[in-house]
C-alpha atoms as a PDB file:
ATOM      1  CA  UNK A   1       0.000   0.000   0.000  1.00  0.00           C
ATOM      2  CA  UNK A   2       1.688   3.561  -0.935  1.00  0.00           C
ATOM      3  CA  UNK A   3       1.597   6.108   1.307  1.00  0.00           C
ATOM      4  CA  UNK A   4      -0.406   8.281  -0.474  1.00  0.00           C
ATOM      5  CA  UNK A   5      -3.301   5.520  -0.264  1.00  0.00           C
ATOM      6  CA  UNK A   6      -2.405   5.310   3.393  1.00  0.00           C
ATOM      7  CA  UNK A   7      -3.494   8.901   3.732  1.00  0.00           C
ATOM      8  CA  UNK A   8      -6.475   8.975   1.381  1.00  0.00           C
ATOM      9  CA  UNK A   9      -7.907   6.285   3.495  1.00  0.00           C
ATOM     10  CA  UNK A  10      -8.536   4.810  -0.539  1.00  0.00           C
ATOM     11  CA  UNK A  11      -7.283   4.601  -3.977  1.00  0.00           C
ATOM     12  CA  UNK A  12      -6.634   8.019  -5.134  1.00  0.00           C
ATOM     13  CA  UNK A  13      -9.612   7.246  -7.860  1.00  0.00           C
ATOM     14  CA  UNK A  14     -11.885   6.008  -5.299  1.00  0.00           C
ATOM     15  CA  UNK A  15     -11.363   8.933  -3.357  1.00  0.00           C
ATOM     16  CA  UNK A  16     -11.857  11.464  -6.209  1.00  0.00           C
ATOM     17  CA  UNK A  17     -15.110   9.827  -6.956  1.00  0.00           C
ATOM     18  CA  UNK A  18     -16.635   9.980  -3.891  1.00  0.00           C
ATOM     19  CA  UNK A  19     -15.877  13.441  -3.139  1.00  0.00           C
ATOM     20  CA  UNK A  20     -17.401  14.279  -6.462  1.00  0.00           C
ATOM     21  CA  UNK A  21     -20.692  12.604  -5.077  1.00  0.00           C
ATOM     22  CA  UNK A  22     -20.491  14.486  -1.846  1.00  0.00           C
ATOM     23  CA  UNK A  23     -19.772  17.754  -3.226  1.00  0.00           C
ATOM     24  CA  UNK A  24     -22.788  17.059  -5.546  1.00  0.00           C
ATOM     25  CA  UNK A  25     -24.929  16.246  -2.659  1.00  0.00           C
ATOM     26  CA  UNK A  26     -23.571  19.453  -1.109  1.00  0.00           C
ATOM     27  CA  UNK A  27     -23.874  21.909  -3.961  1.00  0.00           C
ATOM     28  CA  UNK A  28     -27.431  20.697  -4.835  1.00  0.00           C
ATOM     29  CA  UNK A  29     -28.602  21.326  -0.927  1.00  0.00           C
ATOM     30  CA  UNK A  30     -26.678  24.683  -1.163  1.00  0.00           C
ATOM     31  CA  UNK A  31     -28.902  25.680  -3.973  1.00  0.00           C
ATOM     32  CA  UNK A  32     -31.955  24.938  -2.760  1.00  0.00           C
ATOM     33  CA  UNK A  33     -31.479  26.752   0.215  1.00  0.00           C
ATOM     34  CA  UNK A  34     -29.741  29.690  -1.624  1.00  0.00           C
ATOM     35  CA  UNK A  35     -27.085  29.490   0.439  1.00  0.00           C
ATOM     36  CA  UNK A  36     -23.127  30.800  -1.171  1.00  0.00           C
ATOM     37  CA  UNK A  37     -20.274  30.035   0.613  1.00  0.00           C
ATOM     38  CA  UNK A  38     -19.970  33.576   2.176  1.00  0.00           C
ATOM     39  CA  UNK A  39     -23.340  32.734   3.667  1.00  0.00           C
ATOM     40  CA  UNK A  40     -21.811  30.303   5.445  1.00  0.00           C
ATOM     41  CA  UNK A  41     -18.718  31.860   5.790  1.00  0.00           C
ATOM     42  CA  UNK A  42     -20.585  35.074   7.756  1.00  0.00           C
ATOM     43  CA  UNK A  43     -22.811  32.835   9.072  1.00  0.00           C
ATOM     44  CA  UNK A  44     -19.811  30.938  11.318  1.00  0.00           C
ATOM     45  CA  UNK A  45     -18.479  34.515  12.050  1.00  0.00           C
ATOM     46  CA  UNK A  46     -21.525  35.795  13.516  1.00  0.00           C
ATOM     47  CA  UNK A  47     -21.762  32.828  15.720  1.00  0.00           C
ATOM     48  CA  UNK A  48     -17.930  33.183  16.965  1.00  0.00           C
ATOM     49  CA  UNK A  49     -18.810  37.362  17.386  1.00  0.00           C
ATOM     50  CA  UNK A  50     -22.085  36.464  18.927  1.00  0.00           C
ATOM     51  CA  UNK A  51     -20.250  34.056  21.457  1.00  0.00           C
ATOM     52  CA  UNK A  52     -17.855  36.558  21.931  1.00  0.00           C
ATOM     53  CA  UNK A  53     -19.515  39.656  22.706  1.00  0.00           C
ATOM     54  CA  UNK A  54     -21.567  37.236  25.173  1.00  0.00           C
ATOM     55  CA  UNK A  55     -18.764  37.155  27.394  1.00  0.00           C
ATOM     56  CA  UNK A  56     -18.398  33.489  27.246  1.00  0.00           C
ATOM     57  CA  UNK A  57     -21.359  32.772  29.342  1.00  0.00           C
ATOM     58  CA  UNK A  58     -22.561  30.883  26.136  1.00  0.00           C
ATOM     59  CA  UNK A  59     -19.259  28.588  26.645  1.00  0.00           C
ATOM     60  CA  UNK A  60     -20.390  27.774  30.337  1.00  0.00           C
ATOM     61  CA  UNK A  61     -23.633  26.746  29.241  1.00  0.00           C
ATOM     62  CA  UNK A  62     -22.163  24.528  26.626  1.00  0.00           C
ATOM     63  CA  UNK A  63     -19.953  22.837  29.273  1.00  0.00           C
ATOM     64  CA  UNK A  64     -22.926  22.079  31.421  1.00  0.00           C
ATOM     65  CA  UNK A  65     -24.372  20.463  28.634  1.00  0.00           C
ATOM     66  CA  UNK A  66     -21.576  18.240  27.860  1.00  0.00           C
ATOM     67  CA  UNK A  67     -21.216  17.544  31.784  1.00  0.00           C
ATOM     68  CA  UNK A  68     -25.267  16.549  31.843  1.00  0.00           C
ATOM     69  CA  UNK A  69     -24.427  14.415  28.709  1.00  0.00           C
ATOM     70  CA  UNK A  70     -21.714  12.889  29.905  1.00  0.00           C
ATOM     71  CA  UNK A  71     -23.215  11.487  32.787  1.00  0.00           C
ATOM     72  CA  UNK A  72     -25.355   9.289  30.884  1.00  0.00           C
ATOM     73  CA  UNK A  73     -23.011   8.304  27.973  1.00  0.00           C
ATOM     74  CA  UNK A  74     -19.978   7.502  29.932  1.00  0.00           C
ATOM     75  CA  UNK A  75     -21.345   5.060  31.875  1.00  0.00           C
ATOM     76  CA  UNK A  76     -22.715   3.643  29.004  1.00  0.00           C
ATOM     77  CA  UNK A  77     -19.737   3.214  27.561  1.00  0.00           C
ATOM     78  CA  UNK A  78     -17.914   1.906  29.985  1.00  0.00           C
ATOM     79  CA  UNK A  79     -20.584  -1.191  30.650  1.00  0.00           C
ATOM     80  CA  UNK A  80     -20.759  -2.046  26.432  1.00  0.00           C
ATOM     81  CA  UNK A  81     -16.546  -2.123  26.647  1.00  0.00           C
ATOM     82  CA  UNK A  82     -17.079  -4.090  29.875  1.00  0.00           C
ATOM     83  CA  UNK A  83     -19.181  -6.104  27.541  1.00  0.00           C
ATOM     84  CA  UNK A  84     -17.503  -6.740  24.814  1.00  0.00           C
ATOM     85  CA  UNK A  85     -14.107  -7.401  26.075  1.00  0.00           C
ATOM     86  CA  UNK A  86     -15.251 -10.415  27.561  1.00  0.00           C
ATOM     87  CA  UNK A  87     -15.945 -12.013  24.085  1.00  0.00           C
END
């Protein structure tokens, strides 16, 4: 295996094909929704400016979310490893 298939995860043809498909997929939704690239490009910035000029207290709420979530899928995790490492 070359190493440039080692990074593509593929053959290099493979890969180029299904990025076409994706970017189709991508570029059709786009349209529909009449979005550009700067739409989403502003769109990203306003969050980051919106977050910032919050003071962060948006970032605190977001770590009590994770916290809550992690609470249920950590344990859960650890019992299916416990699980499957005794097969």
């Amino acid at each position: 295996m070359s190493a440039l298939t080692r990074f593509l995860g593929d053959s290099p043809l493979r890969v180029l094909i299904k990025l076409l498909i994706v970017s189709f997929i991508v570029g059709f939704i786009m349209s529909v929704f009449n979005w550009s690239p700067l739409d989403v490009y502003y769109s990203l910035r306003d969050t980051v400016l919106g977050i910032w000029n919050m003071g962060f207290e948006a970032l605190g709420r977001l770590g009590g979310y994770i916290l809550l979530g992690a609470f249920i899928v950590v344990p859960g995790f650890i019992i299916l490893r416990l699980l499957s490492y005794r097969r």
